[in-house]
Each structure stands twice: as structure tokens, then as C-alpha cells.
PDB file of N, CA and C in Angstrom:
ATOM      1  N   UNK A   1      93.667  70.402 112.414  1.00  0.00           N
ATOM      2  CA  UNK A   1      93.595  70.065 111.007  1.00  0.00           C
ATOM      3  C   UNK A   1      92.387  70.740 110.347  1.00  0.00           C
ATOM      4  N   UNK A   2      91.106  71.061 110.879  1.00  0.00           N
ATOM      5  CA  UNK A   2      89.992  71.440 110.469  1.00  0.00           C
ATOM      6  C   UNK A   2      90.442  72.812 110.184  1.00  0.00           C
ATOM      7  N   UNK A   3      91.153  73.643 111.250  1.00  0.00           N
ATOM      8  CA  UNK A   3      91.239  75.117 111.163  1.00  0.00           C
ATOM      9  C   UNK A   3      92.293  75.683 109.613  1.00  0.00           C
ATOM     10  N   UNK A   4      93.266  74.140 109.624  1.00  0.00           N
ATOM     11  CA  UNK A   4      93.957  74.674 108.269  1.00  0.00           C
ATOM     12  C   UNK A   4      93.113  74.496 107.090  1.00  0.00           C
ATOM     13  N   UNK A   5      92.216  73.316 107.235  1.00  0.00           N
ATOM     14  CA  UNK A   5      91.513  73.034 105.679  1.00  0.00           C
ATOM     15  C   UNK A   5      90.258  74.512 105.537  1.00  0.00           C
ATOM     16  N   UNK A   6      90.120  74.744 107.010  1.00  0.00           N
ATOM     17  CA  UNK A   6      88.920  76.138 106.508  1.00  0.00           C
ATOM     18  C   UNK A   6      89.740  77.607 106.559  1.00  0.00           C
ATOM     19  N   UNK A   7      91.016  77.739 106.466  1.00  0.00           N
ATOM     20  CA  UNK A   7      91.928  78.643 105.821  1.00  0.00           C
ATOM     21  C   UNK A   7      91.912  77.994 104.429  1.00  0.00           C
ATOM     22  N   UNK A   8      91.981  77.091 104.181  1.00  0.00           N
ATOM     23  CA  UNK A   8      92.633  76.851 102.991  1.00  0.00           C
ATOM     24  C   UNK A   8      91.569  77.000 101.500  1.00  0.00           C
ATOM     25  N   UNK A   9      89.989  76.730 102.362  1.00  0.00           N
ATOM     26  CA  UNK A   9      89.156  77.128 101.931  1.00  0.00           C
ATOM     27  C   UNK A   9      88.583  78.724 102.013  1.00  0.00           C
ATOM     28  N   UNK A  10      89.096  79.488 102.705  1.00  0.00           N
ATOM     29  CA  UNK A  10      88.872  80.543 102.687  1.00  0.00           C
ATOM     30  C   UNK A  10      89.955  81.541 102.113  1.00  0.00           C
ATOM     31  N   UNK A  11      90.862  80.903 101.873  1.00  0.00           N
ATOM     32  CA  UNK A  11      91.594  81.352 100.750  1.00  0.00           C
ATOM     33  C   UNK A  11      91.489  81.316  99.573  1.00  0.00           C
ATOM     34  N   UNK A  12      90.794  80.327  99.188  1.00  0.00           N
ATOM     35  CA  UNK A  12      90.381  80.024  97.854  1.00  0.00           C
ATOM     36  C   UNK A  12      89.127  80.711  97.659  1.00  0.00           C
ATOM     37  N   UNK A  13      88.571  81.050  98.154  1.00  0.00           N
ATOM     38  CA  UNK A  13      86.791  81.937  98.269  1.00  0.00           C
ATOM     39  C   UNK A  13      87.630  83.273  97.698  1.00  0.00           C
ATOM     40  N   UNK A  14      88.704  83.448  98.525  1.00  0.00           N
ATOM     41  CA  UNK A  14      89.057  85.112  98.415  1.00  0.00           C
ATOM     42  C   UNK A  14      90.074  85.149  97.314  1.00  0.00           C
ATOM     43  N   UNK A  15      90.643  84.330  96.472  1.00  0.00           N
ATOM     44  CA  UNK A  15      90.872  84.085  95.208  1.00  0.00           C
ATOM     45  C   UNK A  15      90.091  84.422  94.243  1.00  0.00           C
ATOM     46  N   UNK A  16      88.825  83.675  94.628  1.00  0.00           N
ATOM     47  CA  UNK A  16      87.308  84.229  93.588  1.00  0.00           C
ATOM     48  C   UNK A  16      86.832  85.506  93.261  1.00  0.00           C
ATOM     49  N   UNK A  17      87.065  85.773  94.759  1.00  0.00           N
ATOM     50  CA  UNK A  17      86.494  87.105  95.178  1.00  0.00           C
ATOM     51  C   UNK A  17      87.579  88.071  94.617  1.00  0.00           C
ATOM     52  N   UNK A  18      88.754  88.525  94.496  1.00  0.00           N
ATOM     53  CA  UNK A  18      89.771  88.931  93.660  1.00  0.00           C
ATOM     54  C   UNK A  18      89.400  89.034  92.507  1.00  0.00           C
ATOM     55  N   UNK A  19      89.544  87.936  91.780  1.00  0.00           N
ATOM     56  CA  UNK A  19      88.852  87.812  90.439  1.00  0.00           C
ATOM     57  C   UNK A  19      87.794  88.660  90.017  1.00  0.00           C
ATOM     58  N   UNK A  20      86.491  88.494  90.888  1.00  0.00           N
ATOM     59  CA  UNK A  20      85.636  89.080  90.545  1.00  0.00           C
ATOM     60  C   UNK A  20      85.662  90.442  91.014  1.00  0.00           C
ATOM     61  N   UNK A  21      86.500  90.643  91.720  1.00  0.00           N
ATOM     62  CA  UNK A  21      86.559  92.324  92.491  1.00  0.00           C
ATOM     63  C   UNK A  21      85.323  92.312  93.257  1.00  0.00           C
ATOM     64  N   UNK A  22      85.253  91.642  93.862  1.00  0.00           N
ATOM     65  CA  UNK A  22      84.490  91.665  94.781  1.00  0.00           C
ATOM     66  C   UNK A  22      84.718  91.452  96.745  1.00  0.00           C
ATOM     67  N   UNK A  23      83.831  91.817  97.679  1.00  0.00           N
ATOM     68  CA  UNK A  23      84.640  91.063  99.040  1.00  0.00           C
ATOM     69  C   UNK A  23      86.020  91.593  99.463  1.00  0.00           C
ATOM     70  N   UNK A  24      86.178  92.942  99.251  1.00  0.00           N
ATOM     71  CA  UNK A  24      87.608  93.416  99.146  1.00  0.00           C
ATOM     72  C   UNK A  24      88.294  93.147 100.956  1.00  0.00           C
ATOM     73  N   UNK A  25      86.982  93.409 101.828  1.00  0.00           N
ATOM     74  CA  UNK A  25      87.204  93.645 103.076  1.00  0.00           C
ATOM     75  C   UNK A  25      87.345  91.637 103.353  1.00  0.00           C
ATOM     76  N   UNK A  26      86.639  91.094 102.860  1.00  0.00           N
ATOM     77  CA  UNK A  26      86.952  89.528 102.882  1.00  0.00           C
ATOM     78  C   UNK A  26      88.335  89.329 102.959  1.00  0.00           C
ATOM     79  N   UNK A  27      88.960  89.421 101.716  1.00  0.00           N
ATOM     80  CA  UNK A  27      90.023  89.254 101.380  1.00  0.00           C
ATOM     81  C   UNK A  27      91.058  90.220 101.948  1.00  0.00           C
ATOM     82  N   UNK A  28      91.224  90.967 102.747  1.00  0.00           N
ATOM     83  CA  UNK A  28      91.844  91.552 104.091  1.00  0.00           C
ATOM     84  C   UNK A  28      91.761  90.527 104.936  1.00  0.00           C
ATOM     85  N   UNK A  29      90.801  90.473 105.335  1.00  0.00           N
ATOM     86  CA  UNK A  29      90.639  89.087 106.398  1.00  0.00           C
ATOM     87  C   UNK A  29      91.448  88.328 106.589  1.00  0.00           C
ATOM     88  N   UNK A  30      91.290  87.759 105.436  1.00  0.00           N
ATOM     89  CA  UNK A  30      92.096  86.474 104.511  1.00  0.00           C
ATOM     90  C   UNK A  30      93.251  86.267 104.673  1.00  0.00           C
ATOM     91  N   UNK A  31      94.192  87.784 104.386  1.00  0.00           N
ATOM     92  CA  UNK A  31      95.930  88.056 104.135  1.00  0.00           C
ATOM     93  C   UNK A  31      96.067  88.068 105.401  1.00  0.00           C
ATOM     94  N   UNK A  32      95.368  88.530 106.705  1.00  0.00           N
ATOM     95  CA  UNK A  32      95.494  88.636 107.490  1.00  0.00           C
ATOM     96  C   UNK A  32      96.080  87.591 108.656  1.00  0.00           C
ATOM     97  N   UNK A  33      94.631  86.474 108.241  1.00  0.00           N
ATOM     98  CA  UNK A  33      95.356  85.230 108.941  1.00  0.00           C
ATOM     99  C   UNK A  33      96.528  84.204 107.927  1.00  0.00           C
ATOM    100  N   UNK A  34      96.425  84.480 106.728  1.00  0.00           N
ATOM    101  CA  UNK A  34      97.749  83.997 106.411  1.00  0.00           C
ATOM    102  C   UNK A  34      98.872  84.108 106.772  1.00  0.00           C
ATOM    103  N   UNK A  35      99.333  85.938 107.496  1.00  0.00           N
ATOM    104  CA  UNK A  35     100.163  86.594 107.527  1.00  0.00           C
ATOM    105  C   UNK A  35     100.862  85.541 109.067  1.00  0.00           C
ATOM    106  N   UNK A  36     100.134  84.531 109.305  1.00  0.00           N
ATOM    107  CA  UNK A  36     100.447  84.014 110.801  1.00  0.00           C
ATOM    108  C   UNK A  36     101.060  82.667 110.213  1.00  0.00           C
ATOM    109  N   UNK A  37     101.086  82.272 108.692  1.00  0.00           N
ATOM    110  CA  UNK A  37     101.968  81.296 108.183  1.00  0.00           C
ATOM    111  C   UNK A  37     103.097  81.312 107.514  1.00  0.00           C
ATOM    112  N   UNK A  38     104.964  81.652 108.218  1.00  0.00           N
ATOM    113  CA  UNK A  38     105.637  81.836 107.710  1.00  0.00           C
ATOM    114  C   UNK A  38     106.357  80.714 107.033  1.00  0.00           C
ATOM    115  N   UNK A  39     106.928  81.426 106.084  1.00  0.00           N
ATOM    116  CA  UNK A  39     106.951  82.903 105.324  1.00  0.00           C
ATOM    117  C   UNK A  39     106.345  82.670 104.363  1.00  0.00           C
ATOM    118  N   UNK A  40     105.647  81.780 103.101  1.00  0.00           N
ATOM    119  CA  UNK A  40     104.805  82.279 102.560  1.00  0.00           C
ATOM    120  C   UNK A  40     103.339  82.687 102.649  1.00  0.00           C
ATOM    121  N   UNK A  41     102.981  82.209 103.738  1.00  0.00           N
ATOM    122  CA  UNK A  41     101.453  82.799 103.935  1.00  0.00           C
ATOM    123  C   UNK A  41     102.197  84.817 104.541  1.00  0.00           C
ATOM    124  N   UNK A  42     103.453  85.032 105.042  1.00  0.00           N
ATOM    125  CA  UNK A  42     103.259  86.041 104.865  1.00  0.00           C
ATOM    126  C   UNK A  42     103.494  86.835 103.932  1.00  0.00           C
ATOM    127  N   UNK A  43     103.938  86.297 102.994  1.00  0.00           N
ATOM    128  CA  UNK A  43     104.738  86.862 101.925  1.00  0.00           C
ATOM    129  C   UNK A  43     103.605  87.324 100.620  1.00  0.00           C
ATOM    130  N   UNK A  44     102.717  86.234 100.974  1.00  0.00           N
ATOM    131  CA  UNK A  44     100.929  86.222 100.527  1.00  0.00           C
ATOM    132  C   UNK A  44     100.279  87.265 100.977  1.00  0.00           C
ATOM    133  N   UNK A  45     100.251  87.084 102.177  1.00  0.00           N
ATOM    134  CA  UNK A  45      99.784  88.239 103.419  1.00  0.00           C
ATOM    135  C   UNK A  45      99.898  89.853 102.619  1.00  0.00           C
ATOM    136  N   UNK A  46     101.030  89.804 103.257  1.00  0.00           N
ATOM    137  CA  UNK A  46     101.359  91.375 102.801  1.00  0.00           C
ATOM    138  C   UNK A  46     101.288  91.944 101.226  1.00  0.00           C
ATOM    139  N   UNK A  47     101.917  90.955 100.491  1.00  0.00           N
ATOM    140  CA  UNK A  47     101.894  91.222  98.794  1.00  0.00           C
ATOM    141  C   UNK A  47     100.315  91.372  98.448  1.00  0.00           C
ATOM    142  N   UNK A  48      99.162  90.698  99.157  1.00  0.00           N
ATOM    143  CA  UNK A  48      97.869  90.961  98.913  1.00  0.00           C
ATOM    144  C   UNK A  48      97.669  92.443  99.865  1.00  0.00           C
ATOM    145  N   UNK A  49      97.879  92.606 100.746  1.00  0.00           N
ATOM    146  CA  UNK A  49      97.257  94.197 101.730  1.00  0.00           C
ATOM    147  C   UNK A  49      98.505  95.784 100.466  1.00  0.00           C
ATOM    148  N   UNK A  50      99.375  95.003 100.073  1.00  0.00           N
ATOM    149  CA  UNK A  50      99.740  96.061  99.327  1.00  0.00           C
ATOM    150  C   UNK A  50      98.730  96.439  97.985  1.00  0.00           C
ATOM    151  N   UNK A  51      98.390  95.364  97.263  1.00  0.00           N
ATOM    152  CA  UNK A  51      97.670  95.214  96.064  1.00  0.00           C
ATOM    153  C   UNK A  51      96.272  95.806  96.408  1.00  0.00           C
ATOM    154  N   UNK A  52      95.826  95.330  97.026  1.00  0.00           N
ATOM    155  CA  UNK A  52      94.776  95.981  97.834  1.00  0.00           C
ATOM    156  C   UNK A  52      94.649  97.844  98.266  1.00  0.00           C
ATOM    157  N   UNK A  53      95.607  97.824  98.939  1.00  0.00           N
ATOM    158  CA  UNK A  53      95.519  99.506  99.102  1.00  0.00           C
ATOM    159  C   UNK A  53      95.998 100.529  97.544  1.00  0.00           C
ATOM    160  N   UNK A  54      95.985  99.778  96.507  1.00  0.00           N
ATOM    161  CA  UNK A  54      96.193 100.791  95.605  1.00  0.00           C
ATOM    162  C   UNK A  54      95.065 101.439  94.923  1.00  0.00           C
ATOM    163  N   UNK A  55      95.106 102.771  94.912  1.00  0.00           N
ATOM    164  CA  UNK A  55      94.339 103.331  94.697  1.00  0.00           C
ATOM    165  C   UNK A  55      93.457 102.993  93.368  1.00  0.00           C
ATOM    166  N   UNK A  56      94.115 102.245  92.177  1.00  0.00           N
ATOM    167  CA  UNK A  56      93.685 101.858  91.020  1.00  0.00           C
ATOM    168  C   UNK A  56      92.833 100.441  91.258  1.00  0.00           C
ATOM    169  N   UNK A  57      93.564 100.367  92.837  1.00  0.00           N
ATOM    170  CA  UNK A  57      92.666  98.722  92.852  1.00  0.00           C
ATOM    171  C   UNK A  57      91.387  99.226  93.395  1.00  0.00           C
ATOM    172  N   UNK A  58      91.494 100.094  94.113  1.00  0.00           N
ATOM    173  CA  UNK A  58      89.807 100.327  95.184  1.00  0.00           C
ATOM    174  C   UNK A  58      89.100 101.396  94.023  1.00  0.00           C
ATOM    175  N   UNK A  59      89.540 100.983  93.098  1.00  0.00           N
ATOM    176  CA  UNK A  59      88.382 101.842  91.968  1.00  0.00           C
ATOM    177  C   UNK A  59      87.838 101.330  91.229  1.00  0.00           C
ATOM    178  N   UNK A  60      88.438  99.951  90.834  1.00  0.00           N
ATOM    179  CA  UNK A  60      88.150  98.594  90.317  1.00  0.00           C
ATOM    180  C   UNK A  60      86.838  98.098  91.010  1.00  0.00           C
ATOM    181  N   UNK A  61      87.256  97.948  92.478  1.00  0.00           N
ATOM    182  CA  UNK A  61      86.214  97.572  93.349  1.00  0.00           C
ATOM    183  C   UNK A  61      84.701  98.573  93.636  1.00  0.00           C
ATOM    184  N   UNK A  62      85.052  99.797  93.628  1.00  0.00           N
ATOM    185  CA  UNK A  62      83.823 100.416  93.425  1.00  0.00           C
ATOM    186  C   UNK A  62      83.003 100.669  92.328  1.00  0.00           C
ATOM    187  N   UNK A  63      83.495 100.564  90.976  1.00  0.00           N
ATOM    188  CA  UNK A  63      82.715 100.325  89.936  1.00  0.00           C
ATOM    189  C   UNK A  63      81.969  98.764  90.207  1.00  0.00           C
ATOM    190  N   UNK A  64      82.484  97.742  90.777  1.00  0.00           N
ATOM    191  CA  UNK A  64      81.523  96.311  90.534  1.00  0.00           C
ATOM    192  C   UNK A  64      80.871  96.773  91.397  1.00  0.00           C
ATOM    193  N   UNK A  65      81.191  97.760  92.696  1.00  0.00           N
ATOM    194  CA  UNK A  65      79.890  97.700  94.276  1.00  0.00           C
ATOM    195  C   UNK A  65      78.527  98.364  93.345  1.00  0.00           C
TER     196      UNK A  65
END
């Protein structure tokens, strides 16, 4: 029970972190172990590692670094 409430909290960190464009490699992390809760933690999972690898997104992220 502890391990889901500190996913559940670390999902929500990397929500923030989105927002702010920040923690990009966090929020990999993140989709990562979701991707082990089917099907919407994978459906989360992957729809975030796609959003993520776009090139318009990792430019976003290097203007806030």
C-alpha cells in the first residue's frame, strides 16, 4: 500500500514538473513505472514518453534549464 501511495505521489510531483517544464528525466521515471499499471498507467506511460521525445517539447525544456 505504501509503494502505491508513493507512485501516486510521485506522479503528482511529475505533473508539476510538466507544468513547469521542468525534471524532464523525472518524469521518464515516472511513465516508466506507471507503464507496469495496466492499462491506464500504460496508456499514461507511453502517451507521456511520446510527448516527451518531441522535439518541440525538449526545446521547451531547455529554454527553462
Amino acid at each position: 500500500m505504501l509503494s502505491i501511495w508513493a507512485l501516486v505521489f510521485c506522479t503528482f510531483l511529475s505533473g508539476r514538473s510538466l507544468a513547469q517544464r521542468k525534471r524532464r528525466t523525472f518524469s521518464f521515471v515516472v511513465a516508466t513505472l506507471q507503464c507496469l499499471f495496466f492499462p491506464l498507467g500504460t496508456v499514461l506511460g507511453v502517451f507521456t514518453f511520446i510527448v516527451l521525445n518531441r522535439d518541440s517539447v525538449r526545446r521547451l525544456y531547455e529554454e527553462n534549464h
